[in-house]
PDB file of N, CA and C in Angstrom:
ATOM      1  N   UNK A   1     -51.995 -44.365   9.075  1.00  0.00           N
ATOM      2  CA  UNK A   1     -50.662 -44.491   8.531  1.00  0.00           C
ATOM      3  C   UNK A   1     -50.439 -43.491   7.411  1.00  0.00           C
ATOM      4  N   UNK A   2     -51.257 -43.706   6.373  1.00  0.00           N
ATOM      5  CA  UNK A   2     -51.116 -42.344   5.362  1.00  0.00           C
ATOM      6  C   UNK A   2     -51.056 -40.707   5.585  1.00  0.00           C
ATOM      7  N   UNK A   3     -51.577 -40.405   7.090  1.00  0.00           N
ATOM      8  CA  UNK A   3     -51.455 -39.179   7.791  1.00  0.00           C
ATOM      9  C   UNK A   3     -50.357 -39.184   8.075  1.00  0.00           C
ATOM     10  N   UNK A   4     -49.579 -40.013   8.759  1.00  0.00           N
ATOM     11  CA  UNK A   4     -48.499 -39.871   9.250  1.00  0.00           C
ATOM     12  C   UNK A   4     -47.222 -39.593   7.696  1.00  0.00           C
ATOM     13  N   UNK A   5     -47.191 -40.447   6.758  1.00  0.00           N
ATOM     14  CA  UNK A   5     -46.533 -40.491   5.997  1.00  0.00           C
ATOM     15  C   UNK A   5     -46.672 -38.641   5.236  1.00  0.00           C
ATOM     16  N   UNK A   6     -48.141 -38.326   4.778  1.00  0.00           N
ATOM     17  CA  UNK A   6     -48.458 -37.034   4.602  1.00  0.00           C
ATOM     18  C   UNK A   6     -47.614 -36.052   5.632  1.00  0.00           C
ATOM     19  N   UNK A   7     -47.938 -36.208   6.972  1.00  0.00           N
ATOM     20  CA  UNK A   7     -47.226 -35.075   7.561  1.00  0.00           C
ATOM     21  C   UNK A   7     -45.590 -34.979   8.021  1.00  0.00           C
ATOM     22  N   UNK A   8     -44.936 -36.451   7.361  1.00  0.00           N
ATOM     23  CA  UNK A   8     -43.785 -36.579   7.260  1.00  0.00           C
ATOM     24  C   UNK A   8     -43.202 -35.833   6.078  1.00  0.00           C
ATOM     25  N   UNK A   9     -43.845 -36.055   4.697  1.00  0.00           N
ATOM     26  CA  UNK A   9     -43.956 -35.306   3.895  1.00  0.00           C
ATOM     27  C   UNK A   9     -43.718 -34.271   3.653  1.00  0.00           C
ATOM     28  N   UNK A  10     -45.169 -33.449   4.124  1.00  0.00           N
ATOM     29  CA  UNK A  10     -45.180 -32.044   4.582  1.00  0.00           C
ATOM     30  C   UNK A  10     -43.760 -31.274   5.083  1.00  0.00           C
ATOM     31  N   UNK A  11     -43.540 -32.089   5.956  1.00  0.00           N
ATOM     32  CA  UNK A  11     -42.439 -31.346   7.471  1.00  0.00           C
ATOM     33  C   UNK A  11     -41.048 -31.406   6.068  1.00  0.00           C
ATOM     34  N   UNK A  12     -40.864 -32.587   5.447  1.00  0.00           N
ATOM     35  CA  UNK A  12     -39.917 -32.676   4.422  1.00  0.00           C
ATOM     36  C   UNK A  12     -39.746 -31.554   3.387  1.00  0.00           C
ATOM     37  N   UNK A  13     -40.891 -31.218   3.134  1.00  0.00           N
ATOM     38  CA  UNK A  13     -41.011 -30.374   1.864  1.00  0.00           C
ATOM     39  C   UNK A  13     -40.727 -28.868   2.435  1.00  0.00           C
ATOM     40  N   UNK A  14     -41.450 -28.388   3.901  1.00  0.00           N
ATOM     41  CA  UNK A  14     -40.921 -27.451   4.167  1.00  0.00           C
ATOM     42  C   UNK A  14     -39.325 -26.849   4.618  1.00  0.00           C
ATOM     43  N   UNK A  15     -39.241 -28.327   5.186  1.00  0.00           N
ATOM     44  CA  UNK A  15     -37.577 -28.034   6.012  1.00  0.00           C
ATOM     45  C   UNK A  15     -36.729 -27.848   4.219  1.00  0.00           C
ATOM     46  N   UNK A  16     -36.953 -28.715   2.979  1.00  0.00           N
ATOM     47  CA  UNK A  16     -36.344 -28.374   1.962  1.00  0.00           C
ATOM     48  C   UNK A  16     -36.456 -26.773   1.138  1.00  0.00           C
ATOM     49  N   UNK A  17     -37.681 -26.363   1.600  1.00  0.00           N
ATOM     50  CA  UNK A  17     -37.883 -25.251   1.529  1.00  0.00           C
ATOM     51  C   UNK A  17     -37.008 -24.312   1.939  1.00  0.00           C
ATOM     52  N   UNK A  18     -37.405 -24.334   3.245  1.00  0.00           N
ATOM     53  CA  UNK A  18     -36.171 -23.407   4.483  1.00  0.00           C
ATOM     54  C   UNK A  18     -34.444 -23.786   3.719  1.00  0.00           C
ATOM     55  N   UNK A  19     -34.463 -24.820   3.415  1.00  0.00           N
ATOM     56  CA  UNK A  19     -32.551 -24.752   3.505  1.00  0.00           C
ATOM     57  C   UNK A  19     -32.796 -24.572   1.726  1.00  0.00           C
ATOM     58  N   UNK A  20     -33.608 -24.344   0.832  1.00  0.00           N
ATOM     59  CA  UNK A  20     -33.620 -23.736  -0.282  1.00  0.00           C
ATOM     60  C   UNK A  20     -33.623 -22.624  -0.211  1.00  0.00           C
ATOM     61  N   UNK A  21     -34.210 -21.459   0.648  1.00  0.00           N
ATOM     62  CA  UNK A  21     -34.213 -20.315   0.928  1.00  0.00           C
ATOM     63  C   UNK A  21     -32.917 -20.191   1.621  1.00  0.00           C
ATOM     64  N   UNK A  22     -32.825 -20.470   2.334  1.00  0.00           N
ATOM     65  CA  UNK A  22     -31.437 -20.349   3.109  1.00  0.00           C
ATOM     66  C   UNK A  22     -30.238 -20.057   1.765  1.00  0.00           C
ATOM     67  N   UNK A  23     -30.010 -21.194   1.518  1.00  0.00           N
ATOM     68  CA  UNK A  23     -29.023 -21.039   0.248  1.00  0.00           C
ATOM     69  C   UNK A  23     -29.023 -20.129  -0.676  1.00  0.00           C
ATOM     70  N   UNK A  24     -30.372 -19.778  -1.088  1.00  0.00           N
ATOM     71  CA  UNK A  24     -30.896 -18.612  -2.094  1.00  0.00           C
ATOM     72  C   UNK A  24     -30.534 -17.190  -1.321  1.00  0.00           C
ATOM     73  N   UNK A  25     -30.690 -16.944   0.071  1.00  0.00           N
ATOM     74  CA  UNK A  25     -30.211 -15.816   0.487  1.00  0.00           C
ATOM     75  C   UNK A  25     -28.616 -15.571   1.055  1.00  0.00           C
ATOM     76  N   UNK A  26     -27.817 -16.834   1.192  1.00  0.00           N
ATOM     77  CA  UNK A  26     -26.568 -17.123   1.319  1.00  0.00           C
ATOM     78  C   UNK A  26     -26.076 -16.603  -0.226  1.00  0.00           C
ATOM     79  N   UNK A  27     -26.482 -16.834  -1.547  1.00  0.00           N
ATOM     80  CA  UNK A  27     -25.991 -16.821  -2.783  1.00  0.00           C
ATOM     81  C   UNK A  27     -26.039 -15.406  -2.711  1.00  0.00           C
ATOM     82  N   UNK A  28     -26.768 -14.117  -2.497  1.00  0.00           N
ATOM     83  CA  UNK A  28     -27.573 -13.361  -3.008  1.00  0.00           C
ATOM     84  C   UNK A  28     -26.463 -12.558  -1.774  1.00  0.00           C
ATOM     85  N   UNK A  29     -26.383 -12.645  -0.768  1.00  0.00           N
ATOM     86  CA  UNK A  29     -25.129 -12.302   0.204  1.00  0.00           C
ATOM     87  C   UNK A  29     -23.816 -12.329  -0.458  1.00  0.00           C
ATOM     88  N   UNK A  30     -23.244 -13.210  -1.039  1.00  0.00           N
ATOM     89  CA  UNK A  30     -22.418 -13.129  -1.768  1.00  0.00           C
ATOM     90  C   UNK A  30     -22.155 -12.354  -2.896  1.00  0.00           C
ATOM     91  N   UNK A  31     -23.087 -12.681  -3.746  1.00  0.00           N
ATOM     92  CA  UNK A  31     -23.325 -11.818  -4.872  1.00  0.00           C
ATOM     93  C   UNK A  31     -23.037 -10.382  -4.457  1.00  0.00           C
ATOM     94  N   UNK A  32     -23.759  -9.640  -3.849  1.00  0.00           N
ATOM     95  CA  UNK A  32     -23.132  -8.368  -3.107  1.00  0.00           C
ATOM     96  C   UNK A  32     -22.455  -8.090  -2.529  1.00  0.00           C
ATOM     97  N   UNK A  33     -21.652  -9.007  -1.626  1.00  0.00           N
ATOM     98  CA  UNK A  33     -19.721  -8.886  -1.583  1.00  0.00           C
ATOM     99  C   UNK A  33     -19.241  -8.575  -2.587  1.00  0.00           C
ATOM    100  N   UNK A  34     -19.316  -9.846  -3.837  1.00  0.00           N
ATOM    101  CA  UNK A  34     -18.551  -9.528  -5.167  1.00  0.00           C
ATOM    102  C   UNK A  34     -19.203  -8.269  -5.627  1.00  0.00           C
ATOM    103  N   UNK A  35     -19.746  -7.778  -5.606  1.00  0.00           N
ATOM    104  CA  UNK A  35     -20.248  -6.548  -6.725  1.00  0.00           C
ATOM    105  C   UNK A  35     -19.805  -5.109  -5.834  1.00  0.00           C
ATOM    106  N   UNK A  36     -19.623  -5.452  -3.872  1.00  0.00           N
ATOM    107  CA  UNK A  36     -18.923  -4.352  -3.477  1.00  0.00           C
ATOM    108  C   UNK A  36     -17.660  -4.129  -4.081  1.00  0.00           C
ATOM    109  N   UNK A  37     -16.839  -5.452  -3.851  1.00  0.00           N
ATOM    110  CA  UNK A  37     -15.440  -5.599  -4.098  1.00  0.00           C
ATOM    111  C   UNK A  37     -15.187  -5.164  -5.428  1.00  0.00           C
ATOM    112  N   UNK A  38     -15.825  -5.288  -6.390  1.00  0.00           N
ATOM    113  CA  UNK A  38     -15.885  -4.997  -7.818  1.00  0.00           C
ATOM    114  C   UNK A  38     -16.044  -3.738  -7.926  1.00  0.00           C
ATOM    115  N   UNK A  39     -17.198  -3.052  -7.104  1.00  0.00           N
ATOM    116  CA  UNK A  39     -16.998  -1.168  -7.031  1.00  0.00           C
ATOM    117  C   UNK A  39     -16.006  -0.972  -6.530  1.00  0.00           C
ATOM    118  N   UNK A  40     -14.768  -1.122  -5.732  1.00  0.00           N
ATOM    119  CA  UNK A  40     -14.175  -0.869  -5.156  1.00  0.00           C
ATOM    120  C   UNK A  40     -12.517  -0.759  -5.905  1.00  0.00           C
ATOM    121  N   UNK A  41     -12.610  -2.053  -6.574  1.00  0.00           N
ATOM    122  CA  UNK A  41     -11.354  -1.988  -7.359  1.00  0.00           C
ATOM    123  C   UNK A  41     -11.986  -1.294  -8.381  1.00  0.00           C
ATOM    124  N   UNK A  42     -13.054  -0.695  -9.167  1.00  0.00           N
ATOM    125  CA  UNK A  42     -12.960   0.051 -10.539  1.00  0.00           C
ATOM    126  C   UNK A  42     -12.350   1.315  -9.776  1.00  0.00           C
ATOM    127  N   UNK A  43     -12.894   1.755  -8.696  1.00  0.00           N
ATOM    128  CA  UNK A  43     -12.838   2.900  -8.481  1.00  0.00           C
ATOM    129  C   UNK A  43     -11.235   3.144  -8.122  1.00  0.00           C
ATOM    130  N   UNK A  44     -10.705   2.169  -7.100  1.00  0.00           N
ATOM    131  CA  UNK A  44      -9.388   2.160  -7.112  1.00  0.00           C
ATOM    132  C   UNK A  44      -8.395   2.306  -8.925  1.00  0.00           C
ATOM    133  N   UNK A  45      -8.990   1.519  -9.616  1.00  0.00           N
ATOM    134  CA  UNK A  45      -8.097   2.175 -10.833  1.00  0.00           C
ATOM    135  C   UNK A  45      -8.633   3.160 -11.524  1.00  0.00           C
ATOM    136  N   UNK A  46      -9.882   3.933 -11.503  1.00  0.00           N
ATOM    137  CA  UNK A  46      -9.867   4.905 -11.555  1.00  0.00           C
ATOM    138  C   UNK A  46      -8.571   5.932 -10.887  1.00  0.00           C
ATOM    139  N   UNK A  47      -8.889   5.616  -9.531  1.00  0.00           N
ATOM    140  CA  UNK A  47      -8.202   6.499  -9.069  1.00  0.00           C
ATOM    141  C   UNK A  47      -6.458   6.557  -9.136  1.00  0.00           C
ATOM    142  N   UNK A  48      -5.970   5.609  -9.879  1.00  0.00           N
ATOM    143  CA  UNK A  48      -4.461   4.831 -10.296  1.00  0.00           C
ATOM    144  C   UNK A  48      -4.626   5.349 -11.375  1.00  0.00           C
ATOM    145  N   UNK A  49      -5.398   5.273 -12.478  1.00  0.00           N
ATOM    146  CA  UNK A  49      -5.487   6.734 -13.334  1.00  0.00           C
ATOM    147  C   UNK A  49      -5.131   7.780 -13.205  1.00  0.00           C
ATOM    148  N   UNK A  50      -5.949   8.642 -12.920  1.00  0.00           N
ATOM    149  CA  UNK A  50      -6.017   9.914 -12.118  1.00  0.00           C
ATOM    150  C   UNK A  50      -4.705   9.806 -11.825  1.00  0.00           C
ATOM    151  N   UNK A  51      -3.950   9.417 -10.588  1.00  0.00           N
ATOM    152  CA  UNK A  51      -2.918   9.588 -10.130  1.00  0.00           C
ATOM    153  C   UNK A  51      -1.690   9.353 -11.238  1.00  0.00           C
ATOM    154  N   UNK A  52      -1.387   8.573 -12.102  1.00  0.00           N
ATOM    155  CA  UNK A  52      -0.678   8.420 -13.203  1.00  0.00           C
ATOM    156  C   UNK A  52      -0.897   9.877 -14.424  1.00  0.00           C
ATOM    157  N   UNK A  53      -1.924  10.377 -14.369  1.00  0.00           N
ATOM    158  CA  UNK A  53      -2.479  11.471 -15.096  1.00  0.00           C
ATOM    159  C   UNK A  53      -1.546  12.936 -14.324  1.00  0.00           C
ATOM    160  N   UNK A  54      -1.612  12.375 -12.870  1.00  0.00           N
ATOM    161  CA  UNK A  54      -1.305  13.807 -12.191  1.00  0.00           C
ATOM    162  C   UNK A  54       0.212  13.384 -12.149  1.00  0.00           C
ATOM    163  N   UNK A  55       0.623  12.790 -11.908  1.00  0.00           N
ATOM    164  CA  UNK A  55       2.197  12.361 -11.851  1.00  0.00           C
ATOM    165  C   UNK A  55       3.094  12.851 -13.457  1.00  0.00           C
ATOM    166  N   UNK A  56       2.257  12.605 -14.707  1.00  0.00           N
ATOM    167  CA  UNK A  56       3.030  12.747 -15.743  1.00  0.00           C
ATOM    168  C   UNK A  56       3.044  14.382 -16.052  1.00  0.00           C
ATOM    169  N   UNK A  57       1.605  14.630 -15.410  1.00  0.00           N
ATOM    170  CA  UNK A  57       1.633  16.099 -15.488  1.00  0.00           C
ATOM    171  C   UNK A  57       2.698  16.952 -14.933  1.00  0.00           C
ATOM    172  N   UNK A  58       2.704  16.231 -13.327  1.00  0.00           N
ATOM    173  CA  UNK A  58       3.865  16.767 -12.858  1.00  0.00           C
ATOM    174  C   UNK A  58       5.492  16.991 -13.222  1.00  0.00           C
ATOM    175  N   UNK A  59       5.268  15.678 -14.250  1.00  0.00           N
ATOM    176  CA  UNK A  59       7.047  15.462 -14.512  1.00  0.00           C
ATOM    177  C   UNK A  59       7.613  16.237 -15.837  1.00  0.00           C
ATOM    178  N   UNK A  60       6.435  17.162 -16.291  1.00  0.00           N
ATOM    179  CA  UNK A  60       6.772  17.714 -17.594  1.00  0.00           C
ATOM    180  C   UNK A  60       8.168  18.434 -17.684  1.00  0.00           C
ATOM    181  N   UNK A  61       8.931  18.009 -18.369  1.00  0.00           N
ATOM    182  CA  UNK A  61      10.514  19.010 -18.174  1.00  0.00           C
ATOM    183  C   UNK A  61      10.428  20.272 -18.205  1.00  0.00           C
ATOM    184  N   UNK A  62       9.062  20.787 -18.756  1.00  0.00           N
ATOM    185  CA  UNK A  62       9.208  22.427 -18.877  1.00  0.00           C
ATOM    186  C   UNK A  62       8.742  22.819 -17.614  1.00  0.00           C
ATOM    187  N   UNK A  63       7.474  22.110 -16.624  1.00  0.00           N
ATOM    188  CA  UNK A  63       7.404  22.731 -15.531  1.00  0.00           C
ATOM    189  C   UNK A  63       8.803  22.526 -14.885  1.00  0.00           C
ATOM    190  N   UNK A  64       9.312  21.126 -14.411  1.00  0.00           N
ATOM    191  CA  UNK A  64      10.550  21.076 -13.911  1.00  0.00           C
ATOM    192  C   UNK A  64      11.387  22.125 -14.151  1.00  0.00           C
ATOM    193  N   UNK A  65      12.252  22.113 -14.797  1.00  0.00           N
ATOM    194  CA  UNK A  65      12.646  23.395 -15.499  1.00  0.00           C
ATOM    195  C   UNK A  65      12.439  24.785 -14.699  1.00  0.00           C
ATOM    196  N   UNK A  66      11.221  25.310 -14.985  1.00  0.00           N
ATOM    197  CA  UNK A  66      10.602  26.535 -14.599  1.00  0.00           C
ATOM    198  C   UNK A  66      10.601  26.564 -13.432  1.00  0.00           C
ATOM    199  N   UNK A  67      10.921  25.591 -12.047  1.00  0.00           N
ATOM    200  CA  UNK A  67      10.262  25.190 -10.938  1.00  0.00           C
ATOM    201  C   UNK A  67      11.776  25.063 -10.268  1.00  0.00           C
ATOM    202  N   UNK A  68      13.275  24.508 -11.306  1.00  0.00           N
ATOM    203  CA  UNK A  68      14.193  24.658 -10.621  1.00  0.00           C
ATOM    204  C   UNK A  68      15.024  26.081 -10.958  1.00  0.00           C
ATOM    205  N   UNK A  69      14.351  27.174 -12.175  1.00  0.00           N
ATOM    206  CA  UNK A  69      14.766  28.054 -12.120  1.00  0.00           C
ATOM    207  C   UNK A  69      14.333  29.046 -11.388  1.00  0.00           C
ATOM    208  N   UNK A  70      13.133  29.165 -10.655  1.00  0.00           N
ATOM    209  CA  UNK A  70      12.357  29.975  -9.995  1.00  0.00           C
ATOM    210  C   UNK A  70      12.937  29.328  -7.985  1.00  0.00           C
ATOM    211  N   UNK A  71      12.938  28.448  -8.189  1.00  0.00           N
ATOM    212  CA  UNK A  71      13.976  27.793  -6.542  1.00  0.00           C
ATOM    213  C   UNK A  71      15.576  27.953  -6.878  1.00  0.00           C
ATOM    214  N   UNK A  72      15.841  28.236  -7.859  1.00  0.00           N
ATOM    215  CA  UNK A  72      17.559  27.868  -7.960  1.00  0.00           C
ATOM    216  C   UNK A  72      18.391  28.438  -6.798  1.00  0.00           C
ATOM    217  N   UNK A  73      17.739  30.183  -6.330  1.00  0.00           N
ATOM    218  CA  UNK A  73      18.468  30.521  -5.693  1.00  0.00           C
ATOM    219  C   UNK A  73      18.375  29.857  -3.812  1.00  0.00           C
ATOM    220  N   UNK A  74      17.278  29.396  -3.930  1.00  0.00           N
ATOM    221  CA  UNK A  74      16.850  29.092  -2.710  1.00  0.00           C
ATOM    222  C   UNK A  74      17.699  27.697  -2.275  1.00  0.00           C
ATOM    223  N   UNK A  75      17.566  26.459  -3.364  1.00  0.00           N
ATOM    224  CA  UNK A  75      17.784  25.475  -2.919  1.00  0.00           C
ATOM    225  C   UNK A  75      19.350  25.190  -3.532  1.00  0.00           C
ATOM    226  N   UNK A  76      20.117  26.128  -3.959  1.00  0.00           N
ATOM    227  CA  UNK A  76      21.499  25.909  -4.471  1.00  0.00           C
ATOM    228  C   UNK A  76      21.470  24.966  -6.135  1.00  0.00           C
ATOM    229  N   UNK A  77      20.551  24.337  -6.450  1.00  0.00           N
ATOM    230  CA  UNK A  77      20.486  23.613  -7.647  1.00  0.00           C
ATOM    231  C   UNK A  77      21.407  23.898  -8.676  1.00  0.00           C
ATOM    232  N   UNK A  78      22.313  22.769  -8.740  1.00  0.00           N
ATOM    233  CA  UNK A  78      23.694  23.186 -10.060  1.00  0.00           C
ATOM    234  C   UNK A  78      23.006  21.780 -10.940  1.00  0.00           C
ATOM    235  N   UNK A  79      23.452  21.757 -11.874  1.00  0.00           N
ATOM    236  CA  UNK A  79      23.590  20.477 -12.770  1.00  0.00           C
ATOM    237  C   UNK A  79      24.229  19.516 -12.221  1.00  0.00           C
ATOM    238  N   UNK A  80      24.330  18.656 -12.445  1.00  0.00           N
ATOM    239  CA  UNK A  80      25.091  17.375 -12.052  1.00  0.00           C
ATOM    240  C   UNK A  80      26.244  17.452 -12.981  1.00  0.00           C
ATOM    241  N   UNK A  81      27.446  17.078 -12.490  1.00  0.00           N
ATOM    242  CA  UNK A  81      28.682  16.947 -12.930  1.00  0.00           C
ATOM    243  C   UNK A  81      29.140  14.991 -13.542  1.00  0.00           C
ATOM    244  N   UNK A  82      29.490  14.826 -14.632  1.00  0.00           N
ATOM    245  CA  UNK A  82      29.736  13.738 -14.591  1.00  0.00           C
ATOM    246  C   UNK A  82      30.530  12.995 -13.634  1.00  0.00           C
ATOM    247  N   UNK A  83      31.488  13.358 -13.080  1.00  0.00           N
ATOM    248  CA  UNK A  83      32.793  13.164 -12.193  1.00  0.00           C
ATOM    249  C   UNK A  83      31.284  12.836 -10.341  1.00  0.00           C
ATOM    250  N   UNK A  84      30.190  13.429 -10.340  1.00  0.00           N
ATOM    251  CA  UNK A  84      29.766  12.838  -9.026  1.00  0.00           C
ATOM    252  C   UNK A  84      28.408  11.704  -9.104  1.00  0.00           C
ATOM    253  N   UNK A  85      28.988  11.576 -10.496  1.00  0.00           N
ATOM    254  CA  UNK A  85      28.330  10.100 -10.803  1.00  0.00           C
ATOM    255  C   UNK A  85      29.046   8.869 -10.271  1.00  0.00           C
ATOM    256  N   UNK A  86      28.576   7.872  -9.565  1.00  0.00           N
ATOM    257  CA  UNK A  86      29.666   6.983  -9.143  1.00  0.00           C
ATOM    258  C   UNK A  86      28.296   5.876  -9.097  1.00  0.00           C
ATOM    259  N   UNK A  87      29.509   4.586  -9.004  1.00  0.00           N
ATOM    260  CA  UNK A  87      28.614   3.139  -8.773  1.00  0.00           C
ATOM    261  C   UNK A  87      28.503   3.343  -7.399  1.00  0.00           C
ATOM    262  N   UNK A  88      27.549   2.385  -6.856  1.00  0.00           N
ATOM    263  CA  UNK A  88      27.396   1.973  -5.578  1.00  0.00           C
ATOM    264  C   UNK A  88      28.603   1.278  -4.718  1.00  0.00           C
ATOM    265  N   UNK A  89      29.301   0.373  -5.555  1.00  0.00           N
ATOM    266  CA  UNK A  89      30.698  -0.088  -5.069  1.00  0.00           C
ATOM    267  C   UNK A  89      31.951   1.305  -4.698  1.00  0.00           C
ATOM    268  N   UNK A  90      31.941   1.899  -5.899  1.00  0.00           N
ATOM    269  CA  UNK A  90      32.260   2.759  -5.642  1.00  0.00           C
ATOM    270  C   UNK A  90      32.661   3.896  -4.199  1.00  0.00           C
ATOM    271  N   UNK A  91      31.574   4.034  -3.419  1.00  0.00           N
ATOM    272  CA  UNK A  91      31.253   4.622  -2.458  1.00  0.00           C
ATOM    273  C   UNK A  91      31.671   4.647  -1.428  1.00  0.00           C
ATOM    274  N   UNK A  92      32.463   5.223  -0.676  1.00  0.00           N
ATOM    275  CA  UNK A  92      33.425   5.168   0.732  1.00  0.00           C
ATOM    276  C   UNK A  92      32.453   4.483   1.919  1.00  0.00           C
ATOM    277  N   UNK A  93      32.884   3.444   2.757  1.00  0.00           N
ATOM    278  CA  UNK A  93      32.216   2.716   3.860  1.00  0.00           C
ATOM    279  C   UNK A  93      32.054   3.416   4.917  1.00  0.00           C
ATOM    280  N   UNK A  94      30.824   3.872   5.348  1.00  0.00           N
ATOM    281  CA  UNK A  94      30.975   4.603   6.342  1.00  0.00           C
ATOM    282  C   UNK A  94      31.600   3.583   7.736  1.00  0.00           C
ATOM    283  N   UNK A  95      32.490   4.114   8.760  1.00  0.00           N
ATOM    284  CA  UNK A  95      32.796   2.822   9.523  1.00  0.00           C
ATOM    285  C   UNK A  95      31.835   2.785  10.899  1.00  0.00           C
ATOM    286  N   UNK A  96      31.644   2.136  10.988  1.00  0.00           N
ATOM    287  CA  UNK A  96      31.006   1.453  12.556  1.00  0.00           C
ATOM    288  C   UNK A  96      31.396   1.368  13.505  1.00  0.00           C
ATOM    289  N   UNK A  97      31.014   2.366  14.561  1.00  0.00           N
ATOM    290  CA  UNK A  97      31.526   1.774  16.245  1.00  0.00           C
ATOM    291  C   UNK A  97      31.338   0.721  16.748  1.00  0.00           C
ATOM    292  N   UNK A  98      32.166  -0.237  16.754  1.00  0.00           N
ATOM    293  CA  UNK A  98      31.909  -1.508  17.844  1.00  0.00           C
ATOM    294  C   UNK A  98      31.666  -1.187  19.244  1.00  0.00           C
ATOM    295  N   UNK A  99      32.511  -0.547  19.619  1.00  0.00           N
ATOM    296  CA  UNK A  99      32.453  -0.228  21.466  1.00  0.00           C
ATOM    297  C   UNK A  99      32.613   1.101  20.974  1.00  0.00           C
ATOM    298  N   UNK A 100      31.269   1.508  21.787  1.00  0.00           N
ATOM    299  CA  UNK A 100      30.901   3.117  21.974  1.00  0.00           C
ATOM    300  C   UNK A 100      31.889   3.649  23.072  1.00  0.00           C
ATOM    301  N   UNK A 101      32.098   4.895  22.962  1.00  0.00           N
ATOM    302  CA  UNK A 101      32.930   5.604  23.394  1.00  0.00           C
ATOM    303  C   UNK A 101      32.008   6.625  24.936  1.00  0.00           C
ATOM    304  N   UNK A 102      32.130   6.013  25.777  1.00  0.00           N
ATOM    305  CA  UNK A 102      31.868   6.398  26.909  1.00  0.00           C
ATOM    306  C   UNK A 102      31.248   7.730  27.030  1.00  0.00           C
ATOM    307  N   UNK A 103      32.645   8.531  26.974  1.00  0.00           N
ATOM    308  CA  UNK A 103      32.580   9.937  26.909  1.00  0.00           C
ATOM    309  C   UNK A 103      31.412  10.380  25.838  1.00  0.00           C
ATOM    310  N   UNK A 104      31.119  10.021  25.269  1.00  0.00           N
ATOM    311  CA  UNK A 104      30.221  10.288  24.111  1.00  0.00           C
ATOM    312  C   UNK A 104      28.632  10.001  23.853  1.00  0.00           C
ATOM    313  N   UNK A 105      28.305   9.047  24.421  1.00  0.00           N
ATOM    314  CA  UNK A 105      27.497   8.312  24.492  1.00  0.00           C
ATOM    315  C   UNK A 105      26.812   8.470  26.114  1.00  0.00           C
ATOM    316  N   UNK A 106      27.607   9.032  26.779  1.00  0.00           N
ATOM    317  CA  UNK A 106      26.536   9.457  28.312  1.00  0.00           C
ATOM    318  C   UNK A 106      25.858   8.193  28.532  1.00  0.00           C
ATOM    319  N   UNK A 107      26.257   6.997  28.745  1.00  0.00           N
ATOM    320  CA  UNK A 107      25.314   5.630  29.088  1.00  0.00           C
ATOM    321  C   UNK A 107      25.038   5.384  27.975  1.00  0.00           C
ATOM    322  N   UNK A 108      24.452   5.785  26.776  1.00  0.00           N
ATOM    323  CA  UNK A 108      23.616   4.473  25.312  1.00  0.00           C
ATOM    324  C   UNK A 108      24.465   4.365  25.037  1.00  0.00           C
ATOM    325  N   UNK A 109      23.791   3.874  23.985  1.00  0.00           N
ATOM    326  CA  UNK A 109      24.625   2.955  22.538  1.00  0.00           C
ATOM    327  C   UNK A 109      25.026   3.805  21.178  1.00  0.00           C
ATOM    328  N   UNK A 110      26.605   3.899  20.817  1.00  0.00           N
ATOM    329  CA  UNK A 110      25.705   4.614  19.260  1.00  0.00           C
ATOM    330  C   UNK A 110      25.348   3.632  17.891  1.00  0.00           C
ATOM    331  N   UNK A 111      24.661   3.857  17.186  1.00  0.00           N
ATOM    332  CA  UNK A 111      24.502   2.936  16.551  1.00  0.00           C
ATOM    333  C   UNK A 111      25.002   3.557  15.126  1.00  0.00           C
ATOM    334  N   UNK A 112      24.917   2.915  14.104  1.00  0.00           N
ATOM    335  CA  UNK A 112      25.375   2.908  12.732  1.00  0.00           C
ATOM    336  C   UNK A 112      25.844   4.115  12.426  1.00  0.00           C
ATOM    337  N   UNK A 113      24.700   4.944  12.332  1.00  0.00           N
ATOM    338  CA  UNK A 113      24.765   6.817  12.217  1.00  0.00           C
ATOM    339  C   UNK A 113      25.644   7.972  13.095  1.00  0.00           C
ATOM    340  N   UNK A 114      25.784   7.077  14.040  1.00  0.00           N
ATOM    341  CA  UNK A 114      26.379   7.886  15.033  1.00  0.00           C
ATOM    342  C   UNK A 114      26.044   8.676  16.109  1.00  0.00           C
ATOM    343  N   UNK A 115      24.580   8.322  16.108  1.00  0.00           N
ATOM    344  CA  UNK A 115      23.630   9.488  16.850  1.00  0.00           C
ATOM    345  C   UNK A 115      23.677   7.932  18.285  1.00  0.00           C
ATOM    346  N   UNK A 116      23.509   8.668  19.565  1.00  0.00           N
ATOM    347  CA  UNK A 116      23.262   8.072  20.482  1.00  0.00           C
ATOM    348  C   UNK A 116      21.769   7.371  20.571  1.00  0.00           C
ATOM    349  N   UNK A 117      21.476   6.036  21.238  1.00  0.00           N
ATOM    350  CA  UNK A 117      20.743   5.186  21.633  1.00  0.00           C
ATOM    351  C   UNK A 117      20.324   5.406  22.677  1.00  0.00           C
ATOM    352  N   UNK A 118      19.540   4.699  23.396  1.00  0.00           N
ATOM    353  CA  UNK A 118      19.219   4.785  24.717  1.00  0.00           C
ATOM    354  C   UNK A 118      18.546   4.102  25.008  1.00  0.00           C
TER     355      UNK A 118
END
């Protein structure tokens, strides 16, 4: 009887073993998810840095400036006029075809823009 109880024992202590290890390498799995995920976002705001660094660089008024006087002739660039400042209400509705126009449309649809569907 005491053999039996011993190797009940035994079998107990190891199977607690096994699902102690188990758990210990389940924790330790995890642990290195979090510590990928954790390299991953420093580096991401690193790199949201960086990019905020290169963006302000970009927006300096003197390059601007230098960048629409050196394109001016190319891309037409005038100042803005107060008078083509307007609200959004403001703004003429473009109108909408309900029933497309046959002749026009060769079989589609036109939609909002005016360009044919199909």
């Amino acid at each position: 009887m005491l053999k039996t109880i011993d190797i009940v024992l035994i079998a107990l202590m190891v199977s607690a073993a096994a699902w102690t290890f188990g758990i210990k390498y389940d924790a330790e799995n995890i642990e290195e998810q979090v510590a990928k995920v954790s390299r991953k976002i420093d580096l991401e705001r690193e790199t949201i840095a960086l990019l905020d660094a290169d963006w302000s660089l970009l927006n300096q008024p003197a390059r601007l400036e230098r960048l629409s006087d050196a394109f001016k002739g190319d891309l037409a660039l005038e100042p803005v006029r107060p008078d083509q400042i307007v609200a959004q209400d403001e703004l003429p509705a473009q109108p909408v075809l309900m029933v497309p126009n046959e002749s026009t449309t060769l079989g589609g649809f036109a939609d909002a823009s005016g360009t044919v569907v199909r």
